[in-house]
N, C-alpha and C. Protein backbone atom coordinates (compact mmCIF):
# COMPACT_ATOMS: atom_id res chain seq x y z
N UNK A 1 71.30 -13.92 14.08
CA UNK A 1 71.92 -14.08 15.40
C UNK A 1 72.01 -15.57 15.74
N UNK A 2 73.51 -16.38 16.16
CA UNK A 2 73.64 -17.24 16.78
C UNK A 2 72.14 -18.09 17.68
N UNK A 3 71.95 -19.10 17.75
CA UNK A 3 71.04 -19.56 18.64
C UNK A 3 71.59 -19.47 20.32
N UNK A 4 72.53 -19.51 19.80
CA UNK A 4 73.30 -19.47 21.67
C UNK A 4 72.97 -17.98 22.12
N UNK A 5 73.59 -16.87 21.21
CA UNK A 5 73.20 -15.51 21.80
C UNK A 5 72.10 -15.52 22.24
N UNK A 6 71.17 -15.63 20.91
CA UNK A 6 69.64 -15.78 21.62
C UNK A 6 68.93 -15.99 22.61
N UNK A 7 69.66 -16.86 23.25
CA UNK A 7 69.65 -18.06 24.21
C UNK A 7 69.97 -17.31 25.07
N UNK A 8 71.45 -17.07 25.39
CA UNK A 8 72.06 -15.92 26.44
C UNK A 8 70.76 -14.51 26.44
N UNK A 9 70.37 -14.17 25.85
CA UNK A 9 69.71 -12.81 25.42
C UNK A 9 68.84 -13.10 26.71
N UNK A 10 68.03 -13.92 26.22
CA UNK A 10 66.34 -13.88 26.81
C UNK A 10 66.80 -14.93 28.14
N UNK A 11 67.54 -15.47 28.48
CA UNK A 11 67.92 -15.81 29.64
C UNK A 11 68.50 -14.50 30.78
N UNK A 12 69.50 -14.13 30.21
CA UNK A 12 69.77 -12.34 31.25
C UNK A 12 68.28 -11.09 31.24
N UNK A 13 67.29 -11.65 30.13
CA UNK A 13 65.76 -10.79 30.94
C UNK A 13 65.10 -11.63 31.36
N UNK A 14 65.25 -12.58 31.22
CA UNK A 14 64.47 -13.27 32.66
C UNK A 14 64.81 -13.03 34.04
N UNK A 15 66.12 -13.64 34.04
CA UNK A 15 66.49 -13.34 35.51
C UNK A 15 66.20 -11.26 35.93
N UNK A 16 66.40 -10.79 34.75
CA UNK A 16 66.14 -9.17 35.70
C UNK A 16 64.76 -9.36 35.95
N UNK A 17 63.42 -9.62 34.91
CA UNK A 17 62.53 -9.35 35.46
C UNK A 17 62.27 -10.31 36.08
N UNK A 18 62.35 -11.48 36.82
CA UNK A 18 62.20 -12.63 38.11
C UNK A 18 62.66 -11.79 38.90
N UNK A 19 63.70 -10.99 39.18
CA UNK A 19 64.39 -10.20 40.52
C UNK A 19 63.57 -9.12 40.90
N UNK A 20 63.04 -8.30 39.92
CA UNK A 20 62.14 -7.17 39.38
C UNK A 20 60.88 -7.68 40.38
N UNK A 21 60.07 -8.77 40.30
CA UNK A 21 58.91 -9.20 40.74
C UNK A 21 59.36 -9.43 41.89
N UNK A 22 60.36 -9.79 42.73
CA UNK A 22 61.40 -10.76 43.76
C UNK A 22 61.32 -9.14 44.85
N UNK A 23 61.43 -7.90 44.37
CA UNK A 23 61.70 -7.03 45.04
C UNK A 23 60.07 -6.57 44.66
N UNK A 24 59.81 -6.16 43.86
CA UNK A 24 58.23 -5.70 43.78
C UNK A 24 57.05 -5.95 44.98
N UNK A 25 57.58 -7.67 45.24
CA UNK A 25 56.69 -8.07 46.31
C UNK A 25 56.92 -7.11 48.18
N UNK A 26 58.18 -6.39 47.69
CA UNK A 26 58.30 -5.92 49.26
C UNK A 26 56.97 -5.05 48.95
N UNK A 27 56.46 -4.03 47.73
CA UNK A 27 55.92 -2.88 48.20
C UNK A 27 54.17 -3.58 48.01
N UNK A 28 53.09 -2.41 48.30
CA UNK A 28 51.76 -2.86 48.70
C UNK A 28 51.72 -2.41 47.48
N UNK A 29 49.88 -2.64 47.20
CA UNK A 29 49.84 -2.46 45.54
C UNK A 29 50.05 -1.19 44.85
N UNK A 30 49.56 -0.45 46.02
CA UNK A 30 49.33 1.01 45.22
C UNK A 30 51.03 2.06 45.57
N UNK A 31 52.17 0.72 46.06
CA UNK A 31 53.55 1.58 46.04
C UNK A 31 53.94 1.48 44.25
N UNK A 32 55.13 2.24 44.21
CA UNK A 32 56.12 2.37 42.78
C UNK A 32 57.39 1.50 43.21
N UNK A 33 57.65 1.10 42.43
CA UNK A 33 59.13 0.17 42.41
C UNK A 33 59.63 0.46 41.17
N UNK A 34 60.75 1.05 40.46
CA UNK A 34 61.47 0.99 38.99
C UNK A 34 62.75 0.41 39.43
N UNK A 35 62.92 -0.81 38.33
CA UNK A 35 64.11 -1.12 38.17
C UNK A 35 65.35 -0.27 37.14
N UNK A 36 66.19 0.41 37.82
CA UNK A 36 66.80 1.03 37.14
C UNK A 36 67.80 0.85 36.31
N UNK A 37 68.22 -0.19 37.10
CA UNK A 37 69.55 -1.13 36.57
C UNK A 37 69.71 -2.65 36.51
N UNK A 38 69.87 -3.32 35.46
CA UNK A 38 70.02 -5.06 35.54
C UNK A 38 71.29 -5.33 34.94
N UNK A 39 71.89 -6.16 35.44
CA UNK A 39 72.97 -6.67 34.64
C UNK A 39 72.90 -7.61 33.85
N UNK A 40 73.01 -7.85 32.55
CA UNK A 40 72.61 -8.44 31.44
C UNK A 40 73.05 -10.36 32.08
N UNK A 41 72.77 -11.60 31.72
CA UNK A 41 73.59 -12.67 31.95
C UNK A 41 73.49 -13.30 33.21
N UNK A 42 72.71 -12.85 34.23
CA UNK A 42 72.67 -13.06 35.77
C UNK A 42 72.14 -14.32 36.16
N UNK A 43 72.86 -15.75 36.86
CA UNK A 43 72.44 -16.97 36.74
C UNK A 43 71.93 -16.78 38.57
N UNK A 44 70.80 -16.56 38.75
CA UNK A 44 70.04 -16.40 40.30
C UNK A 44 70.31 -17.99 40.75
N UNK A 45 70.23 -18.74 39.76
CA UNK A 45 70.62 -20.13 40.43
C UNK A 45 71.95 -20.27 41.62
N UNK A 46 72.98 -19.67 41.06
CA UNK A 46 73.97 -19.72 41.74
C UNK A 46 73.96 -19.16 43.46
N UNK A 47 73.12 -18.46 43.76
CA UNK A 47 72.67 -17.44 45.53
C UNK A 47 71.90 -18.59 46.03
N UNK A 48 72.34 -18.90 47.32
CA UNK A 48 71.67 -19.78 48.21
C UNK A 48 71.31 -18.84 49.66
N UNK A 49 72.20 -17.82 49.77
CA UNK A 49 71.88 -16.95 50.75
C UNK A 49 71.98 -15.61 50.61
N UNK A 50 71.84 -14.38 51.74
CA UNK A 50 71.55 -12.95 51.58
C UNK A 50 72.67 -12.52 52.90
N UNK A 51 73.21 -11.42 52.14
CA UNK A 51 74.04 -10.82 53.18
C UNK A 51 73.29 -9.26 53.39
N UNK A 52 72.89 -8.66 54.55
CA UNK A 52 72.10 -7.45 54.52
C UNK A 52 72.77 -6.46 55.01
N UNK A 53 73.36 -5.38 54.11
CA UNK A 53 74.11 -4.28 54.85
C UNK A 53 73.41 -3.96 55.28
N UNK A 54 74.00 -2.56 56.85
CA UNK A 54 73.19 -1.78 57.34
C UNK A 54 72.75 -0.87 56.82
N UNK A 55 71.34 -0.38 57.19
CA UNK A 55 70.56 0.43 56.91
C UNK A 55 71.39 1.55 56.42
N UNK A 56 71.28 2.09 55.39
CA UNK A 56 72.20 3.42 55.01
C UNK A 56 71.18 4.64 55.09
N UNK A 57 71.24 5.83 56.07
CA UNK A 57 70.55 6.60 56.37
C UNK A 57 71.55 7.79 56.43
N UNK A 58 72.64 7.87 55.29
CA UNK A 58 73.12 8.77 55.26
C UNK A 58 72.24 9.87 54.32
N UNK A 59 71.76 11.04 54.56
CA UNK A 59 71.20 11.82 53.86
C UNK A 59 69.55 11.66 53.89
N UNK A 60 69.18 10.87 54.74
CA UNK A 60 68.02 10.79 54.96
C UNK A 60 67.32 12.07 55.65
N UNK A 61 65.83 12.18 54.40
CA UNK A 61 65.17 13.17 54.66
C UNK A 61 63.90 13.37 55.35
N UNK A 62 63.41 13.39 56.94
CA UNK A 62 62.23 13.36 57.82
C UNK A 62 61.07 14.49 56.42
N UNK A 63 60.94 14.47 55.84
CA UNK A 63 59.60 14.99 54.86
C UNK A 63 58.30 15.58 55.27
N UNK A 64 57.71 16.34 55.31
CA UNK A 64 56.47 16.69 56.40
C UNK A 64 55.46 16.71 54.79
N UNK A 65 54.07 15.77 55.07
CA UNK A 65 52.92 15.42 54.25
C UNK A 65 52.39 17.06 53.82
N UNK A 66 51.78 16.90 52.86
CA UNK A 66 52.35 18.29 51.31
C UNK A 66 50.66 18.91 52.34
N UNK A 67 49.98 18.35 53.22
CA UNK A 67 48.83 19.32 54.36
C UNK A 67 49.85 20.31 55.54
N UNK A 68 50.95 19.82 55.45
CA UNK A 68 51.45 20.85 56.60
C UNK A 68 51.85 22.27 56.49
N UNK A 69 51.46 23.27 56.58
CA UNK A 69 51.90 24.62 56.44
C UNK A 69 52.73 24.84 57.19
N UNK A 70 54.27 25.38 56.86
CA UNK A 70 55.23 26.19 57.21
C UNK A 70 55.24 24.80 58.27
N UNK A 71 56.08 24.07 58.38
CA UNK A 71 56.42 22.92 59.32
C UNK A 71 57.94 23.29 59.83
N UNK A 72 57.65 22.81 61.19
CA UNK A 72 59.12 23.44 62.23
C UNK A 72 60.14 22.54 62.18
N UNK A 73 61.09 22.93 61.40
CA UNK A 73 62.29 22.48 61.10
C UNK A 73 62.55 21.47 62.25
N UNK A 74 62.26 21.96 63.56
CA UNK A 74 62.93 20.89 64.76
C UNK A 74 61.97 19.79 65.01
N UNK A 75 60.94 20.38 64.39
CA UNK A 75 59.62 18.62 64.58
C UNK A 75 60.28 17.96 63.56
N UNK A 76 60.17 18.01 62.45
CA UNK A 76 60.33 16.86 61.11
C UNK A 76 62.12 16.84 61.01
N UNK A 77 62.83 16.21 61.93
CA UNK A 77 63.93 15.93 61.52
C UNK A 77 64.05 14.65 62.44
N UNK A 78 64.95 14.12 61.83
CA UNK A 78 64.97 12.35 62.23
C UNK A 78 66.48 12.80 62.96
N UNK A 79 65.75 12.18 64.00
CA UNK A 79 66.70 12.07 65.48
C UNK A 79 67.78 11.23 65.33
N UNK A 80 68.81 11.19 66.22
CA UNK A 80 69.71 10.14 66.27
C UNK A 80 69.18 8.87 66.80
N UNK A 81 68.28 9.18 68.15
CA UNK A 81 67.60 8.05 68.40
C UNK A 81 66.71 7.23 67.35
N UNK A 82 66.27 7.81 66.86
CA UNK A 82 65.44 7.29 65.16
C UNK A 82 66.11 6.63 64.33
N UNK A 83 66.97 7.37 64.08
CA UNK A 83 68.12 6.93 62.70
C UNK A 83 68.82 5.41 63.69
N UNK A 84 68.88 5.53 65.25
CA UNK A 84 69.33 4.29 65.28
C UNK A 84 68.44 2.99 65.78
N UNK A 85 67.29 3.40 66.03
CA UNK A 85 65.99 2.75 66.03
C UNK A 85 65.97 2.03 64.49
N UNK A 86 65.76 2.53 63.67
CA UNK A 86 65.25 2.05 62.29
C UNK A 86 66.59 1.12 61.78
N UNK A 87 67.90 1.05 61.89
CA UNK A 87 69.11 0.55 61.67
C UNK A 87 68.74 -0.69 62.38
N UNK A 88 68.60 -0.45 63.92
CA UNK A 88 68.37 -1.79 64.50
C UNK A 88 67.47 -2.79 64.30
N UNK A 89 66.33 -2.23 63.66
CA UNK A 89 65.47 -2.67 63.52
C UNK A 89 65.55 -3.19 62.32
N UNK A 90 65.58 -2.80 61.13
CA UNK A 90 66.04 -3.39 60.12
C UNK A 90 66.99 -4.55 59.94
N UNK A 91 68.14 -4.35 60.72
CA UNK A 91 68.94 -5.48 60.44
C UNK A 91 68.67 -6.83 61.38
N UNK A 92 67.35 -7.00 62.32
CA UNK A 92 66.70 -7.75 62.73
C UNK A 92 65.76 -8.04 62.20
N UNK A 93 64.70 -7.35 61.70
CA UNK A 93 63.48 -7.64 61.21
C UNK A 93 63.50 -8.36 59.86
N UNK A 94 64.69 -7.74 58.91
CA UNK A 94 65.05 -8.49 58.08
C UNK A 94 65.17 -9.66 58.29
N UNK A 95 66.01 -10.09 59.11
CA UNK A 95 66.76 -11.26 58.69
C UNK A 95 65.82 -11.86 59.54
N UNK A 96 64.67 -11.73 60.31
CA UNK A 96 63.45 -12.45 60.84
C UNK A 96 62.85 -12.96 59.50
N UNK A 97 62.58 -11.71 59.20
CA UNK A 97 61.90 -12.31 58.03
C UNK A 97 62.45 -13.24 56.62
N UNK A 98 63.54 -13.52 56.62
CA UNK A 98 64.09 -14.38 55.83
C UNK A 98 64.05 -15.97 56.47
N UNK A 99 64.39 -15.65 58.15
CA UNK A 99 64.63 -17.28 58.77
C UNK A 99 63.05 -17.62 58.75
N UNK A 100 62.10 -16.70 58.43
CA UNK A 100 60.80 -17.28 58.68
C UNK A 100 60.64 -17.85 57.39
N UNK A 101 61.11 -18.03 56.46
CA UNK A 101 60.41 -18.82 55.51
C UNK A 101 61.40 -20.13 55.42
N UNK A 102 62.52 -20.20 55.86
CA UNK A 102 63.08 -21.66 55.92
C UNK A 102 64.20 -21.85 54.64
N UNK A 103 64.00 -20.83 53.62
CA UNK A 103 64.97 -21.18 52.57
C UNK A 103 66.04 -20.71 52.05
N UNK A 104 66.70 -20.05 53.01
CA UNK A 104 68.21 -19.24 52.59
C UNK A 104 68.54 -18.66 54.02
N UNK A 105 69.99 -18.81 54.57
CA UNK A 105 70.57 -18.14 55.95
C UNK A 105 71.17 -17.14 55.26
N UNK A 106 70.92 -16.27 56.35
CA UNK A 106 71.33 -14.66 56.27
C UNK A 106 73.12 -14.71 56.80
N UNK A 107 73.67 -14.43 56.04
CA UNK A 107 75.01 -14.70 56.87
C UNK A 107 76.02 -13.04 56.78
N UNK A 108 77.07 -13.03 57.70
CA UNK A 108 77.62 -11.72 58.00
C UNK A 108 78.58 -11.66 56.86
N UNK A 109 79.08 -12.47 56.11
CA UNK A 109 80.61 -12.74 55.62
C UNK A 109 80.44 -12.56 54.23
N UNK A 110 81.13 -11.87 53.02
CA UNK A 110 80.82 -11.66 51.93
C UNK A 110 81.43 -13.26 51.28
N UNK A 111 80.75 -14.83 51.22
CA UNK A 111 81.32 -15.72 50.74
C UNK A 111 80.58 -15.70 49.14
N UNK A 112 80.95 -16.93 48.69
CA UNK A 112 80.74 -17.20 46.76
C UNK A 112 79.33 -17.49 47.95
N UNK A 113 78.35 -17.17 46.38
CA UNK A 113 76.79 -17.74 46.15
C UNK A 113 76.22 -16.91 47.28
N UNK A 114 76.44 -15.67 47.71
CA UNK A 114 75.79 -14.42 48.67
C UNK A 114 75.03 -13.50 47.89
N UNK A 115 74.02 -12.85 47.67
CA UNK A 115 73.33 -12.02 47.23
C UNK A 115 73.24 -10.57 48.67
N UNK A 116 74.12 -9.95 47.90
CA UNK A 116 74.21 -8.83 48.81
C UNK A 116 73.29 -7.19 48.97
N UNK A 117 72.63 -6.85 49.90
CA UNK A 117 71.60 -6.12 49.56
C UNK A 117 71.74 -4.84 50.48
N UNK A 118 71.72 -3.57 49.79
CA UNK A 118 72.35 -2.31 50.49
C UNK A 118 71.23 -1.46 50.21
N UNK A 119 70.18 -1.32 51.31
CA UNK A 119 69.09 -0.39 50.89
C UNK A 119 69.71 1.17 51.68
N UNK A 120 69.61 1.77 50.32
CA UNK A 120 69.44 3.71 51.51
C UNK A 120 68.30 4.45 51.03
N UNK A 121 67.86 4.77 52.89
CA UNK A 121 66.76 5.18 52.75
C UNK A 121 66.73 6.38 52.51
N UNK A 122 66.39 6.90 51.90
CA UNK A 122 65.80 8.15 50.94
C UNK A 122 65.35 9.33 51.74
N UNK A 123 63.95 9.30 52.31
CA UNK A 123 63.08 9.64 52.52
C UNK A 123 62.46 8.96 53.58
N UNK A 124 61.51 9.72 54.77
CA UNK A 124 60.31 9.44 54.95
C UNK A 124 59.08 10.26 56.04
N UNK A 125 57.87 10.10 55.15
CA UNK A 125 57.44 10.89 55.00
C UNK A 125 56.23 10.88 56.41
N UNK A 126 56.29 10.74 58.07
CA UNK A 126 55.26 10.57 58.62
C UNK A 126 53.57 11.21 58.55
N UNK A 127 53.18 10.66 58.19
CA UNK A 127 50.89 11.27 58.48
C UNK A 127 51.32 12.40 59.57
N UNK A 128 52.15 11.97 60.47
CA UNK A 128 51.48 13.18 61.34
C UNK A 128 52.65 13.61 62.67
N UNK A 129 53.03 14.90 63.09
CA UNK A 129 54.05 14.93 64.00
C UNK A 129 54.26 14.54 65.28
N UNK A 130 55.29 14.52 65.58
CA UNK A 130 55.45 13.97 67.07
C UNK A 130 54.12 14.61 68.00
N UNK A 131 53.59 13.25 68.78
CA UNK A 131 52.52 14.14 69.85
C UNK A 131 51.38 14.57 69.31
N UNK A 132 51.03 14.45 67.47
CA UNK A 132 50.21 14.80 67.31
C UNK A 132 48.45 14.12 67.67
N UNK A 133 47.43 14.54 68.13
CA UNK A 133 46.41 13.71 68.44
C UNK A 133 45.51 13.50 67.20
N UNK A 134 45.88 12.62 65.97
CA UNK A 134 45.11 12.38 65.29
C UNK A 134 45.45 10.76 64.88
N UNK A 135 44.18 10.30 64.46
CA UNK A 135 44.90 8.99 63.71
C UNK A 135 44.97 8.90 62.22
N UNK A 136 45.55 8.16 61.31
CA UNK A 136 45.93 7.97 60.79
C UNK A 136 45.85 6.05 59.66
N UNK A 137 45.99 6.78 58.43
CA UNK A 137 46.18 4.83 58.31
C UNK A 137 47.92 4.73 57.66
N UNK A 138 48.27 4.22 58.99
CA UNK A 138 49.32 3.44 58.67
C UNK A 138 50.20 4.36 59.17
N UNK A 139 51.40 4.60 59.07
CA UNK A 139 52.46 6.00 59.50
C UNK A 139 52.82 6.53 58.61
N UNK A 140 52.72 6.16 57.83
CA UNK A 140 53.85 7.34 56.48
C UNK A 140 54.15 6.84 54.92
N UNK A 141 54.94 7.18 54.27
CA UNK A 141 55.57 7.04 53.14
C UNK A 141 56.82 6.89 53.36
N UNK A 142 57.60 6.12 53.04
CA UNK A 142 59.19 5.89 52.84
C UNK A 142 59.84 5.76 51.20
N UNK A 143 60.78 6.25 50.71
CA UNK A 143 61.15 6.14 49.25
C UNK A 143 62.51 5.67 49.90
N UNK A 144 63.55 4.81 48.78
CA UNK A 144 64.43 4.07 49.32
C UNK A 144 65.06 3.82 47.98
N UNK A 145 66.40 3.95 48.22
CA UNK A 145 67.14 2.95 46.84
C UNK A 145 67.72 1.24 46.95
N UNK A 146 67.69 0.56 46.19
CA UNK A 146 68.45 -0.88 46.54
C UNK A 146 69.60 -0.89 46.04
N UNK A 147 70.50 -0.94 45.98
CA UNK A 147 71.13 -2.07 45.41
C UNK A 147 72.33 -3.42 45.66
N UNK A 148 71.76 -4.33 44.63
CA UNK A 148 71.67 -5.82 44.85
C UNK A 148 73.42 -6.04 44.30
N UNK A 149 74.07 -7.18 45.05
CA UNK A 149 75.39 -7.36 44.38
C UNK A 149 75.80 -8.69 44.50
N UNK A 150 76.68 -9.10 44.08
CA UNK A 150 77.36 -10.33 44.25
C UNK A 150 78.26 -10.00 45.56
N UNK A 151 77.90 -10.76 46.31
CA UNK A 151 78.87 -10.42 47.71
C UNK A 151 80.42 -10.43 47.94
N UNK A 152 80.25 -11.35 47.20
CA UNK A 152 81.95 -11.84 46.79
C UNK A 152 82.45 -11.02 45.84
N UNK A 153 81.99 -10.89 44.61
CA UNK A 153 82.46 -9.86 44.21
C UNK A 153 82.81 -8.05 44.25
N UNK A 154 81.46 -8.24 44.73
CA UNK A 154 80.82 -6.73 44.77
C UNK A 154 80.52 -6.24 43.81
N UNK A 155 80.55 -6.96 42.76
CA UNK A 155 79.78 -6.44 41.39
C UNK A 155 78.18 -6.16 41.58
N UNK A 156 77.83 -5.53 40.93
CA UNK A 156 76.72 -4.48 40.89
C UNK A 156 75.62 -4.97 39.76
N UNK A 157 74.39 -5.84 40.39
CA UNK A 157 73.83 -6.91 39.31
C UNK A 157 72.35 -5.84 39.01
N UNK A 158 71.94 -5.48 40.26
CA UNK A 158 70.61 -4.92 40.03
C UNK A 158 70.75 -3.27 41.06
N UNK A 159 69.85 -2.54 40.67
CA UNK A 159 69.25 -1.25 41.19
C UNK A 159 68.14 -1.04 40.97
N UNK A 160 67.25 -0.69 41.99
CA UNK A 160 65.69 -0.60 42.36
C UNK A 160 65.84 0.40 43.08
N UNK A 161 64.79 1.62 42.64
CA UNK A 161 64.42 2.82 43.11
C UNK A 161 62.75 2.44 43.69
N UNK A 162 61.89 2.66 45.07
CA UNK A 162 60.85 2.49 45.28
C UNK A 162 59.92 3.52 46.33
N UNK A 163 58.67 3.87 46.28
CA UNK A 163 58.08 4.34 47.32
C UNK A 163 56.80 3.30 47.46
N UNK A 164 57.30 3.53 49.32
CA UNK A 164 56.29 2.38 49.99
C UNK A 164 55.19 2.80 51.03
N UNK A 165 53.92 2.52 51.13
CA UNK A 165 53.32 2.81 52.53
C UNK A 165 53.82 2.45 53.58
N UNK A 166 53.94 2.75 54.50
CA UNK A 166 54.51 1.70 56.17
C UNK A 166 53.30 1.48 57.31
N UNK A 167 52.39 1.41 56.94
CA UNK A 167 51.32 0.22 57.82
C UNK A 167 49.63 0.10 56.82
N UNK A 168 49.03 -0.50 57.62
CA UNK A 168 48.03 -0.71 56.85
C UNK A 168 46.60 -0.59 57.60
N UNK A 169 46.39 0.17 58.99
CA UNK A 169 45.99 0.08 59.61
C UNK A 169 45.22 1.49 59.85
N UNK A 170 43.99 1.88 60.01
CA UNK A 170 43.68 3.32 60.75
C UNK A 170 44.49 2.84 62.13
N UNK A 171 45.09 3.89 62.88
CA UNK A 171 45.30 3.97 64.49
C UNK A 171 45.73 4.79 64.60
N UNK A 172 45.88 5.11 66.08
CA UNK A 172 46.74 6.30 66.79
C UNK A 172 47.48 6.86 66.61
N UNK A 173 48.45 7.80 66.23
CA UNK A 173 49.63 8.58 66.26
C UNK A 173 50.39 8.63 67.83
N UNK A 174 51.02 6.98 67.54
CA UNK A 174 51.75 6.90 68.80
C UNK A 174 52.79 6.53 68.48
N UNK A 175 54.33 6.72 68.88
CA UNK A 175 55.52 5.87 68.57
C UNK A 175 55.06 4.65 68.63
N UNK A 176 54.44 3.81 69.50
CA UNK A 176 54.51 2.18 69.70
C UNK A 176 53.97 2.08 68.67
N UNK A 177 52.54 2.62 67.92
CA UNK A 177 51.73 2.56 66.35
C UNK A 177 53.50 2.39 65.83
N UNK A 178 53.62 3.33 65.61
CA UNK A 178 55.01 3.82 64.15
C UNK A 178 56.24 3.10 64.41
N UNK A 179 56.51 2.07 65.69
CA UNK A 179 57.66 1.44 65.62
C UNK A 179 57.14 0.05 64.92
N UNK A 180 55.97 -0.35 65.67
CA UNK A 180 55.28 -1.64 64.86
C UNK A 180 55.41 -1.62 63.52
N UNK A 181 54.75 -0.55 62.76
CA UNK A 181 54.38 -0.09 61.82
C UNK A 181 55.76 -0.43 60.73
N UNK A 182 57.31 0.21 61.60
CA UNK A 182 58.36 0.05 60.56
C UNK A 182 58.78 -1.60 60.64
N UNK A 183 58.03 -2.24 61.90
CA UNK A 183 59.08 -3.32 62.51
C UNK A 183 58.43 -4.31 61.17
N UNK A 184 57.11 -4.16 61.56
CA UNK A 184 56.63 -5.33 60.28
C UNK A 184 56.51 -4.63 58.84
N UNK A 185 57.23 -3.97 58.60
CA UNK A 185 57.34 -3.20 57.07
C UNK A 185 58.82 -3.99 56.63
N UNK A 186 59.63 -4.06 57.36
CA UNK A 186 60.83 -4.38 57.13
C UNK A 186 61.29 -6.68 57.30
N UNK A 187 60.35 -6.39 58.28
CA UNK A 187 60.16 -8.19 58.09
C UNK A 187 59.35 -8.55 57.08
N UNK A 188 58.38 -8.13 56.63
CA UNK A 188 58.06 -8.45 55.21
C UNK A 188 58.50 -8.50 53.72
N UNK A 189 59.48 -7.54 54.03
CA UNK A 189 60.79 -7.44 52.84
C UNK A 189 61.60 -8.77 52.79
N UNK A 190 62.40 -9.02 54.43
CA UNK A 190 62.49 -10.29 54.26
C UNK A 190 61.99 -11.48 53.61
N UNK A 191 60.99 -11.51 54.20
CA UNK A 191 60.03 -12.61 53.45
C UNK A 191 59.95 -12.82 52.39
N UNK A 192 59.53 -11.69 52.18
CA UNK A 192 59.39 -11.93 50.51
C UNK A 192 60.20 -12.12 49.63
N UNK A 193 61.56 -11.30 49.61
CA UNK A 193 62.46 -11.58 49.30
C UNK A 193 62.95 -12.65 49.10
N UNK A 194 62.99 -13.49 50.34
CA UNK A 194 62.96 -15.04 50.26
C UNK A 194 62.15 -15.77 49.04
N UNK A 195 60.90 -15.73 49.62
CA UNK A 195 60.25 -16.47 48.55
C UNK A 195 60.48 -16.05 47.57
N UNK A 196 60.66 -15.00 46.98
CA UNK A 196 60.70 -14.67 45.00
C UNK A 196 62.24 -15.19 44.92
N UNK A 197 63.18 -15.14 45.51
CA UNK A 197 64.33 -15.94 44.72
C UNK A 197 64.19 -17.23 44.93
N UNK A 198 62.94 -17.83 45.89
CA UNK A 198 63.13 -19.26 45.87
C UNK A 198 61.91 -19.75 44.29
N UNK A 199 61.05 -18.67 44.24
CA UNK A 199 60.13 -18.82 42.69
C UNK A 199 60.90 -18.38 41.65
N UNK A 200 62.19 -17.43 41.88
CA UNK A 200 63.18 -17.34 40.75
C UNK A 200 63.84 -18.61 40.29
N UNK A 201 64.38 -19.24 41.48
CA UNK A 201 65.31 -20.18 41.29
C UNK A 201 64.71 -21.75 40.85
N UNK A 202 63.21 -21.81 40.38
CA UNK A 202 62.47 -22.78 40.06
C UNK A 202 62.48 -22.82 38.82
N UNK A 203 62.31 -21.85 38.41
CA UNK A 203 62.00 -21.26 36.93
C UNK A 203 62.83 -22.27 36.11
């Protein structure tokens, strides 16, 4: 084999697994993250910023924890108010968490050098039902798909399948617990995000 192929070869798995670790950091230790898809050749150098679609919660499933017997269809279903709670929240908390680290603007516009990011959420799974009086650590389980694109293009570079905890805390089974709970689950994605393409882009 050519030295250049070579070259090309182990340069397109670097950049997947740098992106691989770049998204890994959203989940806690004991979540799953699989990368399902990389596109061979991917120069991360070129992204200076993140464009964040909205939350895609088409087909999203409210899940009741595998202790609940015979669970009432009208408790475990995600409300409209929910579905637009978590949208809003996401497409703020995110992009909090990106301006908090200082090294890439979140911008609306699909321009060259955008890294575009379309999470749908899957799943999720609350500890415990509306009103219920118990506590809990943390609120739930969420499973989610990514995928990552060239903005400008819309080509299709990466796909990440993951399940995540959403807090880290024993407390209450209160909405204000479980809104906190998603608000800083989703600004930490930011963040991190940030930093691993700014430790990608060092490399």
């Amino acid at each position: 084999m050519p030295h250049s192929n070579r070259f090309a070869i182990l340069r397109a798995v670097g950049a997947a697994v740098l992106l691989t670790a770049a998204t890994a950091a959203w989940a806690q230790p004991t979540d799953t993250l699989t990368a399902t898809y990389a596109k061979p050749g991917v120069n991360m150098k070129q992204y200076k910023q993140f464009l964040f679609k909205p939350l895609n919660l088409e087909d999203t499933r409210l899940i009741p924890p595998p202790w609940v017997e015979q669970p009432d269809p009208k408790v475990w279903t995600l409300s409209k108010q929910n579905q637009q709670f978590l949208r809003d929240t996401f497409a703020s908390a995110v992009r909090a968490g990106v301006a908090a680290e200082g090294k890439f603007p979140v911008v609306k516009e699909p321009t060259p050098g955008t890294l575009q990011i379309d999470v749908h959420l899957i799943s999720l799974t609350p500890w415990a039902a509306r009103g219920e009086q118990v506590e809990t650590l943390g609120s739930g389980m969420l499973t989610f798909e990514t995928h990552v694109r060239d903005a400008k293009t819309a080509e299709l570079l990466f796909i990440y399948q993951g399940t995540q905890s959403v807090g880290k805390e024993y407390q209450a089974n209160t909405p204000a617990n479980k809104m906190g709970d998603i608000k800083e689950h989703f600004t930490t994605w930011g963040r991190n995000i940030s930093k691993r393409l700014s430790t990608a882009q060092a490399q």
